[in-house]
Structure formats: structure tokens, C-alpha cells
Protein backbone atom coordinates (compact mmCIF):
# COMPACT_ATOMS: atom_id res chain seq x y z
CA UNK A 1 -16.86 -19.13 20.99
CA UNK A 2 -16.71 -15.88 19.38
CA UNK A 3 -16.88 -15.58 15.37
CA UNK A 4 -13.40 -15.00 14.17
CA UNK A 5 -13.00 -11.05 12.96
CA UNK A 6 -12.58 -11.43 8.99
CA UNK A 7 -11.28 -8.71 6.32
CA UNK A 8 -12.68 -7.10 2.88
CA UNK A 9 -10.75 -7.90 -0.65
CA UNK A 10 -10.05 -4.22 0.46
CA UNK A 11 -7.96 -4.94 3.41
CA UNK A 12 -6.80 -7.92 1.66
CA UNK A 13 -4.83 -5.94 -1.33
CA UNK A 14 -3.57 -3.54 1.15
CA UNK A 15 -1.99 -6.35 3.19
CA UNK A 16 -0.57 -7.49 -0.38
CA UNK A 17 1.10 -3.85 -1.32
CA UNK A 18 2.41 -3.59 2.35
CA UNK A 19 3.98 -6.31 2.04
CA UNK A 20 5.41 -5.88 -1.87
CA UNK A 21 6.72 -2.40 -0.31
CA UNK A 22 8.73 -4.02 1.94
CA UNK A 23 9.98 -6.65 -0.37
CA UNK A 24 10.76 -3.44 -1.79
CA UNK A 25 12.48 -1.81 0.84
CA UNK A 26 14.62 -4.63 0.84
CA UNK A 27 15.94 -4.76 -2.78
CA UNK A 28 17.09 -0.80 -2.43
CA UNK A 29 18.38 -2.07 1.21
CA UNK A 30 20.23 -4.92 1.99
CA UNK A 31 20.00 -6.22 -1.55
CA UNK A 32 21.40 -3.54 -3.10
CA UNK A 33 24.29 -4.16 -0.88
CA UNK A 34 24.81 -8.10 -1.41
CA UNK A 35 23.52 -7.98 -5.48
CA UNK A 36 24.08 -4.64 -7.33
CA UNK A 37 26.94 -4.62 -9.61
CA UNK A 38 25.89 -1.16 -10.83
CA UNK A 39 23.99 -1.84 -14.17
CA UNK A 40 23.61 -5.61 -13.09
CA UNK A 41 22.26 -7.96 -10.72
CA UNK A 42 24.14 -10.79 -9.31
CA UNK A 43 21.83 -13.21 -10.52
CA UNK A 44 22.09 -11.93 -14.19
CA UNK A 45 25.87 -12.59 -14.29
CA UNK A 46 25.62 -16.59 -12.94
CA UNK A 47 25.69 -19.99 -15.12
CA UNK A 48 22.55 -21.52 -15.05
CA UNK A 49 24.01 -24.25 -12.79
CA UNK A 50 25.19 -21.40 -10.25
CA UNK A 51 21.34 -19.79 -10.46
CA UNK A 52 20.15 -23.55 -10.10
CA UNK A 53 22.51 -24.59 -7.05
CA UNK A 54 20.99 -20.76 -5.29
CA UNK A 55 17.58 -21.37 -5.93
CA UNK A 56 17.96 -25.22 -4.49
CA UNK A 57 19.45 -23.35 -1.29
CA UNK A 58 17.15 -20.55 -1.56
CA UNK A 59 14.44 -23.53 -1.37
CA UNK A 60 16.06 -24.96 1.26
CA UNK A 61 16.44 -21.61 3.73
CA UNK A 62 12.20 -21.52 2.94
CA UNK A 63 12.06 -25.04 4.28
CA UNK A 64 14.06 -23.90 7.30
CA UNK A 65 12.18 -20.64 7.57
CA UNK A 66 8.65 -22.84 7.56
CA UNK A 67 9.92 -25.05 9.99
CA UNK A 68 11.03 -21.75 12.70
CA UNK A 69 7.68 -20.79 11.83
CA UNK A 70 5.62 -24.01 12.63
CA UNK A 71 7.40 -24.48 16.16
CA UNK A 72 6.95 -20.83 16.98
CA UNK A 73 3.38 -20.68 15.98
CA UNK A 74 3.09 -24.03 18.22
CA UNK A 75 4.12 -22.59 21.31
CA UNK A 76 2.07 -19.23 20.90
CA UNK A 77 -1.11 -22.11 20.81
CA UNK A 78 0.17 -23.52 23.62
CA UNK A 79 0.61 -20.58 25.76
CA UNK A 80 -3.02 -19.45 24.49
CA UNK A 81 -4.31 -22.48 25.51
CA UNK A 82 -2.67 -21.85 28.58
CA UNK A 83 -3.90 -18.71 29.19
CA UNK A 84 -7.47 -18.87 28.22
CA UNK A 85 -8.18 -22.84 29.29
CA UNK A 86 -8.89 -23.60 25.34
């Protein structure tokens, strides 16, 4: 078996700002839509129980999201495995 094709600290930091521009993206996107209260953010404006009961669900949704992942990334092996008679 072939050895698996790595990346540089480089590569690795580039992958990190991609992805904090899209996090980015989304804040001026559809979070601007669902949060901005013109000089405020939703958040700033809740109790702490309300910020408390969002982040528990906010939690939750990554649990989900983890999940959906897991089962996805388990078929794609399978398939592979399939494919190339791993």
C-alpha cells in the first residue's frame, strides 16, 4: 500500500484561513440575516439562561452534525472497499 500524501504547516494554515473565510462569509451572509439587530447581535441582547438553553442546542445540532458525518463517512469506506477489494 501506497504512503498516504501528507501536507506542510504551510498548507495546513491555509486550510485554517479558508476555512475562517468562510465562517466569515457566513456571518455577513446568512447570519447577518438571522442575528443583526443593526448595532447588536442577537446573542448580546439574551439572559444568560436564553444564551445557555442555545448553546445546549447549539451542542446538540454538533452531536447531530457528527453523527450525519460518521454514517456518511462509513458508507464512502464501504463503497471504497468495494471498489478497490480493500
Amino acid at each position: 500500500m501506497g504512503r498516504a500524501v501528507g501536507i506542510t504547516s504551510d498548507q495546513l494554515a491555509e486550510a485554517v484561513e479558508d476555512a475562517i473565510r468562510s465562517a466569515k462569509r457566513r456571518v455577513i451572509g446568512v447570519g447577518k440575516e438571522q442575528y443583526d439587530q443593526g448595532d447588536t447581535q442577537h446573542f448580546e441582547g439574551m439572559t444568560l439562561a436564553q444564551l445557555l438553553d442555545w448553546a445546549g442546542e447549539e451542542a446538540q445540532d454538533l452531536i447531530v452534525y457528527a453523527v450525519m458525518l460518521d454514517i456518511r463517512i462509513k458508507r464512502v469506506k464501504r463503497q471504497l472497499k468495494k471498489g478497490f477489494n480493500l
